[in-house]
C-alpha atoms as a PDB file:
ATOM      1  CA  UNK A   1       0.000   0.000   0.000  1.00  0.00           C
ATOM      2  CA  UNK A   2       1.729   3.372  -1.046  1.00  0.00           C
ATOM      3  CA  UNK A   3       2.254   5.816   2.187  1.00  0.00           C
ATOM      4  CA  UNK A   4      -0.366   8.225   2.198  1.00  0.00           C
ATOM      5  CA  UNK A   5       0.573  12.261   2.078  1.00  0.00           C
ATOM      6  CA  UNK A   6       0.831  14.362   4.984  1.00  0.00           C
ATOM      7  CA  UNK A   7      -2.568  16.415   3.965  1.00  0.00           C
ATOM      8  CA  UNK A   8      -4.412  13.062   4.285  1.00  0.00           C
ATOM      9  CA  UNK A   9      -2.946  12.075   7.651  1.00  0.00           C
ATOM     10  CA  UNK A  10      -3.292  15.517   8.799  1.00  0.00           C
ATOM     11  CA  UNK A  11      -7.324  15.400   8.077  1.00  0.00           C
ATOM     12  CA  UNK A  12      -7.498  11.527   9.961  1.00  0.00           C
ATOM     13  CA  UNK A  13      -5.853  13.844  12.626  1.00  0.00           C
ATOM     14  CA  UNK A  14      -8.560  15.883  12.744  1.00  0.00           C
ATOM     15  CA  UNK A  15     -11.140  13.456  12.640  1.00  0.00           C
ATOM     16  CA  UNK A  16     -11.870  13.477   8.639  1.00  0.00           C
ATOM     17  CA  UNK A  17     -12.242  10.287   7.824  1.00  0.00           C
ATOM     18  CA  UNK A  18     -11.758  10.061   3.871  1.00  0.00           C
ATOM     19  CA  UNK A  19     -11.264   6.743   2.289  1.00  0.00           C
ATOM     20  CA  UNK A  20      -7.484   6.234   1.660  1.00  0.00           C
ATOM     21  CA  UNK A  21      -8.897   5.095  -2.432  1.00  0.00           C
ATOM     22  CA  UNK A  22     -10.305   8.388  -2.809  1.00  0.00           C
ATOM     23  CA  UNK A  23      -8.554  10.925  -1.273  1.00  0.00           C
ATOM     24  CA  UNK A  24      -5.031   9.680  -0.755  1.00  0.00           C
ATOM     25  CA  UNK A  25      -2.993  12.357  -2.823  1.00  0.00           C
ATOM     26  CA  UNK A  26      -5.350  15.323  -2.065  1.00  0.00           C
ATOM     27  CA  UNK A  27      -3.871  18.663  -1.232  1.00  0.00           C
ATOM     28  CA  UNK A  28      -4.442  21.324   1.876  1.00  0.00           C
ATOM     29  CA  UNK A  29      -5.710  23.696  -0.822  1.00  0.00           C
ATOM     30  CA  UNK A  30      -8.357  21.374  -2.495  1.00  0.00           C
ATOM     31  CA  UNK A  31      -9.805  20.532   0.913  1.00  0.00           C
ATOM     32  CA  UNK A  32     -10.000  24.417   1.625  1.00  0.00           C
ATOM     33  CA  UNK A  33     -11.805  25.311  -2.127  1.00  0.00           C
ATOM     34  CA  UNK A  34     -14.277  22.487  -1.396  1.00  0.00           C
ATOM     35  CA  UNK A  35     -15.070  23.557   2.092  1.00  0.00           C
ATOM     36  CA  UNK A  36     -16.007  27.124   0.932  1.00  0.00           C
ATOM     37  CA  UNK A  37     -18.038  25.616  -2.077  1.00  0.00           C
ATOM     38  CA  UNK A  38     -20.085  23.029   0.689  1.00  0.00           C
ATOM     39  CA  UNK A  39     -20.441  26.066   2.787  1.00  0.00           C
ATOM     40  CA  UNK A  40     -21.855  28.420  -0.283  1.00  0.00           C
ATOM     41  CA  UNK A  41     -23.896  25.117  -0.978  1.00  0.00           C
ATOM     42  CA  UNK A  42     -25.424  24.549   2.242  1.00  0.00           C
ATOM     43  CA  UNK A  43     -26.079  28.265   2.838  1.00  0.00           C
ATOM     44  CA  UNK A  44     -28.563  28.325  -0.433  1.00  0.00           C
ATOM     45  CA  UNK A  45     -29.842  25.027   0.469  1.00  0.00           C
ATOM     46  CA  UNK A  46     -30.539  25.591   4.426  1.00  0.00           C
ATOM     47  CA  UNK A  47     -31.659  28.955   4.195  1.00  0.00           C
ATOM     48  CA  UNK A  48     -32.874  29.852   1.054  1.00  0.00           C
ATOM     49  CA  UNK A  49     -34.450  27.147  -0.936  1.00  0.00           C
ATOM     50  CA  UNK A  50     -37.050  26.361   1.599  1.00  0.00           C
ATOM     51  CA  UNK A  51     -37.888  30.353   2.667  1.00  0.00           C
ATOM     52  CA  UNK A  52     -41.308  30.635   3.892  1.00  0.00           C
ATOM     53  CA  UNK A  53     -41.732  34.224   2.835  1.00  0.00           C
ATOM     54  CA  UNK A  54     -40.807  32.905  -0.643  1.00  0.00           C
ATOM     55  CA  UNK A  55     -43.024  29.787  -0.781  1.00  0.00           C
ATOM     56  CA  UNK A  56     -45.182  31.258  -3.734  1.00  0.00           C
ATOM     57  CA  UNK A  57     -42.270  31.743  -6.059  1.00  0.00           C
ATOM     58  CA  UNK A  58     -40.064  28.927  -4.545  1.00  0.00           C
ATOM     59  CA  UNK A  59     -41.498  25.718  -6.384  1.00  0.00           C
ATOM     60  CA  UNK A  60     -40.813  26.913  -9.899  1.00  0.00           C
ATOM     61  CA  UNK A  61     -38.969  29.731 -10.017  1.00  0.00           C
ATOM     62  CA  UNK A  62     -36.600  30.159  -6.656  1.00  0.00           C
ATOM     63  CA  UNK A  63     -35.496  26.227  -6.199  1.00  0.00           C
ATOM     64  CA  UNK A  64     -34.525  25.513  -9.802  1.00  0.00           C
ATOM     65  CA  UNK A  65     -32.366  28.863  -9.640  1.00  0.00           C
ATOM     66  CA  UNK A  66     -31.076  28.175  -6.544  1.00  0.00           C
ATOM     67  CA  UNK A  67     -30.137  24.000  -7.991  1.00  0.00           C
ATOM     68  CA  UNK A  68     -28.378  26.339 -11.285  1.00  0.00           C
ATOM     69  CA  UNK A  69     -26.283  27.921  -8.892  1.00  0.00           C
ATOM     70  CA  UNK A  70     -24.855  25.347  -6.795  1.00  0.00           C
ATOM     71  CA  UNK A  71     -23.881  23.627 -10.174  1.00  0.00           C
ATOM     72  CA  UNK A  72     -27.078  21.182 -11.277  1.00  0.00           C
ATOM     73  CA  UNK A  73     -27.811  21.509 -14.819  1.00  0.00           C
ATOM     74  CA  UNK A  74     -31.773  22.563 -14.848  1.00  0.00           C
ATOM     75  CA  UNK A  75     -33.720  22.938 -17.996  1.00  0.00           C
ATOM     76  CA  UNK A  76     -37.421  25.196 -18.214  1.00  0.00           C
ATOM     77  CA  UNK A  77     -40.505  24.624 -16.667  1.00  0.00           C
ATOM     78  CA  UNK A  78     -39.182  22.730 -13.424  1.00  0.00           C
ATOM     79  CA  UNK A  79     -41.681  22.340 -10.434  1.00  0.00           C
ATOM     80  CA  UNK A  80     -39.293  21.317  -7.470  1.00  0.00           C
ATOM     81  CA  UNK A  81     -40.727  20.278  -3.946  1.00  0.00           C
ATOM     82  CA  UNK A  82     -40.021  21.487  -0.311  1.00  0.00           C
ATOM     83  CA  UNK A  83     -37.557  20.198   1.616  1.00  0.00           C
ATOM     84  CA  UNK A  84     -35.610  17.690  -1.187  1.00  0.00           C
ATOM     85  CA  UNK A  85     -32.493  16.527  -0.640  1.00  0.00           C
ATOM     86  CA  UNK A  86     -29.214  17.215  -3.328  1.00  0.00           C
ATOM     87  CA  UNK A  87     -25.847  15.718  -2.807  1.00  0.00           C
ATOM     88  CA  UNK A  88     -24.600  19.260  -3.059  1.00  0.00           C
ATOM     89  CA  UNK A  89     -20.892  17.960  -3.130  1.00  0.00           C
ATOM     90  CA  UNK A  90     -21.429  16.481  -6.659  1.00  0.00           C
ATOM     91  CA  UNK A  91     -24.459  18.812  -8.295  1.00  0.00           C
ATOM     92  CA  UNK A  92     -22.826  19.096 -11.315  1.00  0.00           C
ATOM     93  CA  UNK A  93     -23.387  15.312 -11.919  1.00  0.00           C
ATOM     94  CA  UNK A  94     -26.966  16.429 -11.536  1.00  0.00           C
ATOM     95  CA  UNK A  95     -29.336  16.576 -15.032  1.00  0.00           C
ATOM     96  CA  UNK A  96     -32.833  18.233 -14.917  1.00  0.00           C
ATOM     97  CA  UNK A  97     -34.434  18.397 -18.032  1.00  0.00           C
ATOM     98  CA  UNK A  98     -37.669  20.357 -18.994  1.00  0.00           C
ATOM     99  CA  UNK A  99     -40.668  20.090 -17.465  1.00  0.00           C
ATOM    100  CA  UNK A 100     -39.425  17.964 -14.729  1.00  0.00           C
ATOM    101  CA  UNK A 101     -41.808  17.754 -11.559  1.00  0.00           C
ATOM    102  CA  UNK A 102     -39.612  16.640  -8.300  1.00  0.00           C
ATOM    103  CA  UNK A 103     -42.181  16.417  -5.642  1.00  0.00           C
ATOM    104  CA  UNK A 104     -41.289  17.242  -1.353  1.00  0.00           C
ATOM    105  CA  UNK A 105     -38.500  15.496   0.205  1.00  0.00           C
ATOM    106  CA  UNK A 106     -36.861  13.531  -2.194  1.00  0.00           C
ATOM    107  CA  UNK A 107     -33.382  12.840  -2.432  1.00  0.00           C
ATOM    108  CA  UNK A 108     -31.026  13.146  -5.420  1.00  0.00           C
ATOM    109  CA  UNK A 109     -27.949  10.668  -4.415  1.00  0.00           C
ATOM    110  CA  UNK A 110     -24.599  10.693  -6.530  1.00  0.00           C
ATOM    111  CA  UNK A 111     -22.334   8.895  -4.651  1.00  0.00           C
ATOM    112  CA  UNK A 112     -22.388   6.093  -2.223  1.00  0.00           C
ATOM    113  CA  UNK A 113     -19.484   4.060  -0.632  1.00  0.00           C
ATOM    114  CA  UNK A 114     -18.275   0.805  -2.816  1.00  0.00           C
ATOM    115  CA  UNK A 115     -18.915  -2.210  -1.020  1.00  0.00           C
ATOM    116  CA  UNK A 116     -17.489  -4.211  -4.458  1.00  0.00           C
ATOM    117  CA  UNK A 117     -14.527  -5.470  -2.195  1.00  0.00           C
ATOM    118  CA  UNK A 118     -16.442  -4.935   1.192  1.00  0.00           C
ATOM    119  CA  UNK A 119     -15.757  -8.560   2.990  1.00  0.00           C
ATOM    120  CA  UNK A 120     -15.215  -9.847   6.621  1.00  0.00           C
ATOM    121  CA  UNK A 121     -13.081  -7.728   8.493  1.00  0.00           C
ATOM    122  CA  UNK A 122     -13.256  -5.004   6.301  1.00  0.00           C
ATOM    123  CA  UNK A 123     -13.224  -0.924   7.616  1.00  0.00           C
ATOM    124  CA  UNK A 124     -16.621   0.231   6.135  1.00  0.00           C
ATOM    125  CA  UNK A 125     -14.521   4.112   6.629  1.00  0.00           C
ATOM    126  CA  UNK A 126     -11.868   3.198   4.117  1.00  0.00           C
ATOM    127  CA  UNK A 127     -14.235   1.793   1.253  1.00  0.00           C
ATOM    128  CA  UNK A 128     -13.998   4.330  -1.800  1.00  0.00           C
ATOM    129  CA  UNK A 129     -16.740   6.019  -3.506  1.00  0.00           C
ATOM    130  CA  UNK A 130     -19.362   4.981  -6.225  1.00  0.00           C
ATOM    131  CA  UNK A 131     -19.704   8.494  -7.642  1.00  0.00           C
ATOM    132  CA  UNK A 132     -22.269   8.594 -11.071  1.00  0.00           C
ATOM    133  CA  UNK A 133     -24.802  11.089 -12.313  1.00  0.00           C
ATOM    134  CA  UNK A 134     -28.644  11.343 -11.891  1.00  0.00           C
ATOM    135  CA  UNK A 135     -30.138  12.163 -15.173  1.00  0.00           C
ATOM    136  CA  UNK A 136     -34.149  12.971 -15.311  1.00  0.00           C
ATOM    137  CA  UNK A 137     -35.159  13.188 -18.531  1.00  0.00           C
ATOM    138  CA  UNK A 138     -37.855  15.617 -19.871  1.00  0.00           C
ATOM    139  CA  UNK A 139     -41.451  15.439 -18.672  1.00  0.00           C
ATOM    140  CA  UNK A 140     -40.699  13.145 -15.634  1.00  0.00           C
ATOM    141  CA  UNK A 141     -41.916  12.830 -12.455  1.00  0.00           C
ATOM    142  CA  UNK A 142     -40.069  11.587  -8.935  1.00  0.00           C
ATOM    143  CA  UNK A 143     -42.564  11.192  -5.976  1.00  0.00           C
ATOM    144  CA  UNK A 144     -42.919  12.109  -2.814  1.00  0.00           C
ATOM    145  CA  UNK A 145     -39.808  11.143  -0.451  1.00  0.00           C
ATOM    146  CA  UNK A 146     -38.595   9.104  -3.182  1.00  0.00           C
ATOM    147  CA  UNK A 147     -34.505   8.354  -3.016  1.00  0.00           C
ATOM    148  CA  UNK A 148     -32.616   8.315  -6.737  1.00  0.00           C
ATOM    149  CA  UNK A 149     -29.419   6.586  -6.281  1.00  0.00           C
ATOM    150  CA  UNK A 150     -26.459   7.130  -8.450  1.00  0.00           C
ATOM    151  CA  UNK A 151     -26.296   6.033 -11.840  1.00  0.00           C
ATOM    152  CA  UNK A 152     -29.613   6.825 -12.422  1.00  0.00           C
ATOM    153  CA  UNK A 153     -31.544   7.706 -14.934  1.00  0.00           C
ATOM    154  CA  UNK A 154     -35.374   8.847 -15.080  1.00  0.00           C
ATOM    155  CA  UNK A 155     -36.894   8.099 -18.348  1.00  0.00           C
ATOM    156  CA  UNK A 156     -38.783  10.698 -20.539  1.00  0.00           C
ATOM    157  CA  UNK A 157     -42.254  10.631 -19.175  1.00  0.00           C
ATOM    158  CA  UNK A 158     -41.886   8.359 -16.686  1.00  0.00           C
ATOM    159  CA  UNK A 159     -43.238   8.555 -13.222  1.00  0.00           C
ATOM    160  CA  UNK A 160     -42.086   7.329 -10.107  1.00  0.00           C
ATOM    161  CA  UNK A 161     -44.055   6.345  -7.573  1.00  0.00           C
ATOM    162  CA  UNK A 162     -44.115   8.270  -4.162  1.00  0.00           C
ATOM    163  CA  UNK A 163     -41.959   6.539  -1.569  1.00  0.00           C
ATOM    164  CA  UNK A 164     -39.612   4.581  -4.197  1.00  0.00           C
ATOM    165  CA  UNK A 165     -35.920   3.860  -3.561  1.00  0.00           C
ATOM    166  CA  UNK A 166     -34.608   3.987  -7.011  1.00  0.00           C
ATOM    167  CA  UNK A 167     -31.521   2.183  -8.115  1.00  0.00           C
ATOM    168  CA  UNK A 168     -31.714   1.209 -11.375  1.00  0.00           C
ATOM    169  CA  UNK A 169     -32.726   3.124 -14.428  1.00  0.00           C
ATOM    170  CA  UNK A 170     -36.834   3.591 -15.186  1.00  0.00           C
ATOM    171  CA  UNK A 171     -37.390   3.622 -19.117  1.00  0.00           C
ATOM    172  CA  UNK A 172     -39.479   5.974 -20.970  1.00  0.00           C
ATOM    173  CA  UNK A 173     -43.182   6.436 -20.356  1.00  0.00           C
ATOM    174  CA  UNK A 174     -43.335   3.420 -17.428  1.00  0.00           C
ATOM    175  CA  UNK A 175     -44.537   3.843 -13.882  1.00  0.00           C
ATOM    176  CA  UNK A 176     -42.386   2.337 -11.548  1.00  0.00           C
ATOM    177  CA  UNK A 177     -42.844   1.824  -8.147  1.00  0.00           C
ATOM    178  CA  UNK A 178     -41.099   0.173  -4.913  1.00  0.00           C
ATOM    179  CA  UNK A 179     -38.328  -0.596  -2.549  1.00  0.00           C
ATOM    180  CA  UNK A 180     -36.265  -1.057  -5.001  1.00  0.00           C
ATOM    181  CA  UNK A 181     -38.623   0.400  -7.468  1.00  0.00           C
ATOM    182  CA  UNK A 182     -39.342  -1.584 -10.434  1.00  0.00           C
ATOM    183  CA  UNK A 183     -41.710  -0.984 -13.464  1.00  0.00           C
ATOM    184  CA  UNK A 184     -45.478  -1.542 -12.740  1.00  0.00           C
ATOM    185  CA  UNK A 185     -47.065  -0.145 -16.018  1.00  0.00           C
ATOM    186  CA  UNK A 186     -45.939   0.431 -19.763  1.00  0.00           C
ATOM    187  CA  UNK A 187     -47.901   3.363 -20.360  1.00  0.00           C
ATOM    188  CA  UNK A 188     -49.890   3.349 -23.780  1.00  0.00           C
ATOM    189  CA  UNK A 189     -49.274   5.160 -26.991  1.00  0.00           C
ATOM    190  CA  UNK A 190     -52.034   7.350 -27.903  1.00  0.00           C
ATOM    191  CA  UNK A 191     -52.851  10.971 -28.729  1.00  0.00           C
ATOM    192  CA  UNK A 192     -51.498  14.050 -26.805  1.00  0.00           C
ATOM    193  CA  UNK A 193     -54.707  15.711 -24.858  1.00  0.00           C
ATOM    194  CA  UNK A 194     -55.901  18.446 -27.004  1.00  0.00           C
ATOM    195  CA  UNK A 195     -56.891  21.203 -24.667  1.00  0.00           C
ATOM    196  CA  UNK A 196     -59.436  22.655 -26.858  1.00  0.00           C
ATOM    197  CA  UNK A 197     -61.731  19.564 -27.360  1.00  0.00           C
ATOM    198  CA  UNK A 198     -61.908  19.634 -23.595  1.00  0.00           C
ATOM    199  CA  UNK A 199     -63.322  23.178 -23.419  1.00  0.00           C
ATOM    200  CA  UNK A 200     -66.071  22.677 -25.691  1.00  0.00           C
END
């Protein structure tokens, strides 16, 4: 095992416990750029994205601003929930397209710790990362406290059931459902509503 840098035993010092796999060789400097980036994140996402006073403009115009600026990429028309949870550290891995609707308290995952090599014995600390992007394709809808995992992607159309721990990818136009979710319903092809033949 190669020795690890001083930076890296300094932080185990100090009770930051990275894994050795994916932080080994990481500088003073990078730990101090992403501190003040989680603590710019946090800010907008403690204080601001769930404002009270702001609740009328928050779902579609104030949240998906606030997701731009910590680094997701959001497209138009995107109704976002109170109180959902983004893993802040890696927004950029984070794709919203149009006309997304994210309902309350669901969380958008990109990382999770490897457990490919995870065996008797093992430190659960020193496991590396499983880092991979959320992509929610346009038209979608995630549930209620529903949890995307990384690596996933929402199909166009597709709805997700409220409560759902997604960890695999949901195609296009399906409802899926579940802990783990899983599809429940291919959803026919037909015509698009015309919204004039239902005002007559």
């Amino acid at each position: 095992m190669k020795k690890l840098s001083l930076t890296y035993r300094f932080l185990r010092l100090i009770g930051l416990n990275y894994s050795e796999e994916q932080y080994g060789d990481i500088s003073l400097w990078s730990v101090l750029v992403r501190a003040v980036g989680n603590i710019y994140r946090a800010f907008l996402l403690r204080h601001l994205i769930d404002s009270a006073l702001l609740e009328p403009v928050n779902p579609r115009f104030l949240r998906p601003k606030i997701l731009r600026w910590i680094g997701c990429i959001v497209g138009k028309n995107v109704f976002i929930g109170s109180n959902i949870i983004i893993d802040a550290g890696h927004a950029d891995m984070i794709e919203i397209e149009d006309n997304v609707h994210i309902a309350g308290q669901v969380t958008l995952l990109c990382h999770q710790r490897n457990l490919k090599n995870y065996i008797v014995g093992s430190d659960y600390s020193k496991l590396g990362y499983k880092i991979e992007k959320i992509h929610l394709k346009k038209g979608c809808l995630v549930g209620m406290c529903s949890i995307i995992m990384p690596g996933v992607t929402i199909g166009e159309g597709a709805i997700v059931g409220a409560g759902s721990l997604v960890t695999k990818s949901i195609p296009d136009w399906t409802i899926a459902t579940g802990r783990p979710a899983i599809v429940v319903k291919f959803l026919p092809a037909g015509e698009k509503n015309n919204p004039e033949s239902e005002i007559r």
